[in-house]
C-alpha atoms as a PDB file:
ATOM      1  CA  UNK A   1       0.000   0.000   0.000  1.00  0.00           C
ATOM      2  CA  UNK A   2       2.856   2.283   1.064  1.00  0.00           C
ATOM      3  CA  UNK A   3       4.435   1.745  -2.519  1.00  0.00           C
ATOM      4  CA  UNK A   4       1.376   2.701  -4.303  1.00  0.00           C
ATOM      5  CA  UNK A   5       0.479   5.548  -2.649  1.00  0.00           C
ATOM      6  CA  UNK A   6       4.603   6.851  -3.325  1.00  0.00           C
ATOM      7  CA  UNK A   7       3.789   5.890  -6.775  1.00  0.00           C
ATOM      8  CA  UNK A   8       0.931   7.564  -7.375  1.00  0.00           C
ATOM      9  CA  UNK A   9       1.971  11.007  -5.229  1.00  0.00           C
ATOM     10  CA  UNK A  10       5.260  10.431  -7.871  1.00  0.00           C
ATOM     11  CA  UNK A  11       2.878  10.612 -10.655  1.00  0.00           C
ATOM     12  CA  UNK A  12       0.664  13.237  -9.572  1.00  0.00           C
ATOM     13  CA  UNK A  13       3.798  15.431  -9.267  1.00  0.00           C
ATOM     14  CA  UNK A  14       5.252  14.380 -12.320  1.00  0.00           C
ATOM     15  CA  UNK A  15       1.825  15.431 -14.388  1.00  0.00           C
ATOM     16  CA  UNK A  16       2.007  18.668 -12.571  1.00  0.00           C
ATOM     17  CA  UNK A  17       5.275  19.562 -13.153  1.00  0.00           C
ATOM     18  CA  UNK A  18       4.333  18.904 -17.257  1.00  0.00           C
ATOM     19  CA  UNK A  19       1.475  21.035 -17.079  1.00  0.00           C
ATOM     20  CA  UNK A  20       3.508  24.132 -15.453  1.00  0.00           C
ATOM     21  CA  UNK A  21       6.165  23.272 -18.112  1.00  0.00           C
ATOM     22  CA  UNK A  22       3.537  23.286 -20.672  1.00  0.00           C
ATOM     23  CA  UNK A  23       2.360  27.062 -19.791  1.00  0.00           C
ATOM     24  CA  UNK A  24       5.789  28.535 -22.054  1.00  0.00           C
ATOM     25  CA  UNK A  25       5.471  27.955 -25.534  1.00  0.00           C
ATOM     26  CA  UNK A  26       8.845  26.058 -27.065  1.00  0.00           C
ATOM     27  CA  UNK A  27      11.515  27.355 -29.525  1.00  0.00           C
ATOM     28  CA  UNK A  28      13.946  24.246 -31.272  1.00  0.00           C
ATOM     29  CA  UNK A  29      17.152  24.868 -31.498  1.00  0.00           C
ATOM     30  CA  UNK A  30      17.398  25.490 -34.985  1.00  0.00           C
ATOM     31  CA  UNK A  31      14.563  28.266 -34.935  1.00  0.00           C
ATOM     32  CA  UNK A  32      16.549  29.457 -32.209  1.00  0.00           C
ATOM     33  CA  UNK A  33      19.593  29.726 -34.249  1.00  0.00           C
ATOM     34  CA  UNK A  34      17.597  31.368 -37.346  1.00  0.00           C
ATOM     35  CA  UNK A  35      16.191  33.761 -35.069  1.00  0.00           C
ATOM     36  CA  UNK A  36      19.307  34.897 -33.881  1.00  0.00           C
ATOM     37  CA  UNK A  37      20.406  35.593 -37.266  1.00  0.00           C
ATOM     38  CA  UNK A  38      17.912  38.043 -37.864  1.00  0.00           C
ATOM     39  CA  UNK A  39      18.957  41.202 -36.332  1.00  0.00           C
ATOM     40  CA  UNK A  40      15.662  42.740 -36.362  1.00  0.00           C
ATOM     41  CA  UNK A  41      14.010  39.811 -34.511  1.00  0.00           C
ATOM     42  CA  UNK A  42      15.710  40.758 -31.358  1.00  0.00           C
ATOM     43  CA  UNK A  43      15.473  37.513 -29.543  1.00  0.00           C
ATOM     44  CA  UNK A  44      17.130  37.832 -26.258  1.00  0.00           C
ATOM     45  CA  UNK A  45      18.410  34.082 -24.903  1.00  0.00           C
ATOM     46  CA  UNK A  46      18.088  34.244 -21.038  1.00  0.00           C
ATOM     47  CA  UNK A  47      20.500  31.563 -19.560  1.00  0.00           C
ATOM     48  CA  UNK A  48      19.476  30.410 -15.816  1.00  0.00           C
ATOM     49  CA  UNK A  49      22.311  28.314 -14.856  1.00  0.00           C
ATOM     50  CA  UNK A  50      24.791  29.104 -12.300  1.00  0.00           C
ATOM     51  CA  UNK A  51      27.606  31.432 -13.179  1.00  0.00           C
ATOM     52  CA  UNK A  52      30.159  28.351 -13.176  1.00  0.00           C
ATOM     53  CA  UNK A  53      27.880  27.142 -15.135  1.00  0.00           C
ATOM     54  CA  UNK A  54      28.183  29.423 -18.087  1.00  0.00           C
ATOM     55  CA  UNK A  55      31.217  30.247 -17.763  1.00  0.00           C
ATOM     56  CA  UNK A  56      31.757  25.974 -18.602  1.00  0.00           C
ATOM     57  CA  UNK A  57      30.317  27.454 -22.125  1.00  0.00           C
ATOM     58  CA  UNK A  58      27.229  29.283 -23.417  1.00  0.00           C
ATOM     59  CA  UNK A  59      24.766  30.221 -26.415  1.00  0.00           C
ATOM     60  CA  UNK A  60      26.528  33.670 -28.513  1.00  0.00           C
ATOM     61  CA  UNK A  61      24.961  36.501 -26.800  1.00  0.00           C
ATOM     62  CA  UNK A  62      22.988  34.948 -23.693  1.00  0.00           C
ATOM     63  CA  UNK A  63      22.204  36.598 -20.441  1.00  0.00           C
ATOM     64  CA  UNK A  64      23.129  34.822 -17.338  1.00  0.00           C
ATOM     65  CA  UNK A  65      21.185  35.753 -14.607  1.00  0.00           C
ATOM     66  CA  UNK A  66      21.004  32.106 -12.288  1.00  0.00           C
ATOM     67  CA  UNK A  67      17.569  31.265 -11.840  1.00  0.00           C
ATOM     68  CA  UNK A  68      16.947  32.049  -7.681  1.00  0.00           C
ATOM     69  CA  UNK A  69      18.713  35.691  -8.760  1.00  0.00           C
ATOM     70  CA  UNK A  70      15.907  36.573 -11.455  1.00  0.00           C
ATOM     71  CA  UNK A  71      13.285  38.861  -9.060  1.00  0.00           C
ATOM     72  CA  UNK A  72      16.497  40.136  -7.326  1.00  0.00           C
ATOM     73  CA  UNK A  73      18.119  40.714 -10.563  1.00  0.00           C
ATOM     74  CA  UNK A  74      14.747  41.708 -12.822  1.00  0.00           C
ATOM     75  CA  UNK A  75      16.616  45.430 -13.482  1.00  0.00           C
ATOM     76  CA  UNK A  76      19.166  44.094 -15.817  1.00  0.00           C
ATOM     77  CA  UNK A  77      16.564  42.498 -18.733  1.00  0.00           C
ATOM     78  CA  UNK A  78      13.089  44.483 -17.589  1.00  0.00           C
ATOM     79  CA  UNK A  79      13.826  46.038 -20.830  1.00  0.00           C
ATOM     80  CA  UNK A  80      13.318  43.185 -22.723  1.00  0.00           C
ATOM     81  CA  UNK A  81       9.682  42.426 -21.374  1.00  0.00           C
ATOM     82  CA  UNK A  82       8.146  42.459 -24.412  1.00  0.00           C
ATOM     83  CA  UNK A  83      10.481  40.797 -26.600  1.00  0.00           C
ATOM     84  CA  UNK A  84      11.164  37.222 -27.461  1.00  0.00           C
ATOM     85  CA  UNK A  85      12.759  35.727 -24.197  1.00  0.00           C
ATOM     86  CA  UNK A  86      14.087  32.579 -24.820  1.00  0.00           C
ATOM     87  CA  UNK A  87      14.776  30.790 -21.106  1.00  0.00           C
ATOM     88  CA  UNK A  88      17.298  27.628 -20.769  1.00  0.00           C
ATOM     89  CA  UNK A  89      19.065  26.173 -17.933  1.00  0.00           C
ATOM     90  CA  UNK A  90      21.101  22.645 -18.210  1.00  0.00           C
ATOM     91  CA  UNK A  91      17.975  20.022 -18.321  1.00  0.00           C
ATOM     92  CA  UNK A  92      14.503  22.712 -18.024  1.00  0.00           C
ATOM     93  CA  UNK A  93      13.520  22.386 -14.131  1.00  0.00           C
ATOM     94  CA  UNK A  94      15.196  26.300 -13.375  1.00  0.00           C
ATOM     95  CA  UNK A  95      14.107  27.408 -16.474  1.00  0.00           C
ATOM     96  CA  UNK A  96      10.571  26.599 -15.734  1.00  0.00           C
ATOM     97  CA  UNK A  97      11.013  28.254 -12.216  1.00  0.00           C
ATOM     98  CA  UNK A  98      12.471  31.275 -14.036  1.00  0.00           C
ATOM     99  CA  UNK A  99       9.545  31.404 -16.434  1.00  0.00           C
ATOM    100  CA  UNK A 100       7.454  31.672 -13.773  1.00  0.00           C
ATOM    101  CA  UNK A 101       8.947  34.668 -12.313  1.00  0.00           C
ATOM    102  CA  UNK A 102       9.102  36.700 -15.398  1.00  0.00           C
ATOM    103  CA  UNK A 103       5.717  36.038 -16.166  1.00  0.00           C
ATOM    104  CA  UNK A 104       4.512  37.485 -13.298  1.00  0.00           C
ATOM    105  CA  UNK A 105       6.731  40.470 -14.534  1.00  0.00           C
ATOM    106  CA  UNK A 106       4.841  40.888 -16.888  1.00  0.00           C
ATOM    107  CA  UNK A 107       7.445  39.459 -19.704  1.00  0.00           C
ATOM    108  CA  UNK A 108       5.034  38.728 -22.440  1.00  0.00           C
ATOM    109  CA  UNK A 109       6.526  36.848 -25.038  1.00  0.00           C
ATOM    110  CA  UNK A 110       8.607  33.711 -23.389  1.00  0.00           C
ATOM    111  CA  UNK A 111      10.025  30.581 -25.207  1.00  0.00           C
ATOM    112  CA  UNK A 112      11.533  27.684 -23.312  1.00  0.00           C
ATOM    113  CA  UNK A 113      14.550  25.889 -25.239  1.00  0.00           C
ATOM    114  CA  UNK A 114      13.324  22.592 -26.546  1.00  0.00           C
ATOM    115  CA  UNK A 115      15.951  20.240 -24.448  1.00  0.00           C
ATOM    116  CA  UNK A 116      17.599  23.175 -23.123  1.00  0.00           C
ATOM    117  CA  UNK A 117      21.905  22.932 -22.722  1.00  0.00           C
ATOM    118  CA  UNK A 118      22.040  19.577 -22.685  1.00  0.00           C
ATOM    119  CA  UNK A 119      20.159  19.251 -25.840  1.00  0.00           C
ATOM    120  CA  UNK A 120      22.525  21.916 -27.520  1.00  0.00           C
ATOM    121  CA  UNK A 121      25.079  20.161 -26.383  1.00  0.00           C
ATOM    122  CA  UNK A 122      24.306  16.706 -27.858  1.00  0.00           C
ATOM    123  CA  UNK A 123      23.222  18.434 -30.908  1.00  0.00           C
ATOM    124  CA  UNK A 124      27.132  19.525 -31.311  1.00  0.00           C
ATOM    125  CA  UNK A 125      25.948  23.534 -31.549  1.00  0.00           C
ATOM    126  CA  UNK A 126      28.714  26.014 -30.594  1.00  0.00           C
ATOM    127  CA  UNK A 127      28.908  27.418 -27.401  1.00  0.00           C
ATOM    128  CA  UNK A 128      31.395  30.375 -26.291  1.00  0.00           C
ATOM    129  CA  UNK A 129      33.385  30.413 -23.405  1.00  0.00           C
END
């Protein structure tokens, strides 16, 4: 009994956690990288790891602002609240938390990073350092 009810509380968390997730529309990496080409698109990439993190390598041009320093730190890309955000961390739990927060900012146009670092990573994209 003990085992089903961890189960099903694992389950229950799991299907709320996709929903949240669910609530930021997705960019893939390669519209990512096609936006980014296009000056006048001015996609910003918001990066939520750690500063150790980042500096380990990074998308061309990202922000790093870690994801429990994003109400604290809200100043530095409040000017970007109503242009394409696109939010990453390592694996998308942070990134979802950091969504969160700049939503109820008032940032209106957020994208989460289909499989986030470790997805640019596999896919062999360049990172900067």
């Amino acid at each position: 009994m003990k085992f089903i009810k961890s189960t099903l509380l694992l389950v229950l968390s799991l299907c709320a956690f996709a929903s949240f997730a669910e609530q930021t529309p997705t960019i893939t990496q390669q519209e990512l990288i096609t936006s980014l080409s296009i000056p006048e698109t001015k996609t910003i990439v918001l990066d939520v790891r750690t500063p150790e993190e980042f500096a380990q390598g990074h998308i061309k041009g990202a922000i790093n602002i870690s994801h429990d320093q994003i109400e604290k730190k809200l100043s530095k890309i409040i000017a970007f609240k109503d242009q394409t955000v696109v939010v990453h961390c390592r694996s998308g739990r942070r990134a979802v938390s950091a969504e969160d927060a700049l939503r109820k900012a008032g940032f209106s146009d957020l994208r989460h990073l289909v499989g986030d670092m470790n997805g640019w990573m596999a896919a062999g994209l360049p990172l900067e350092k």
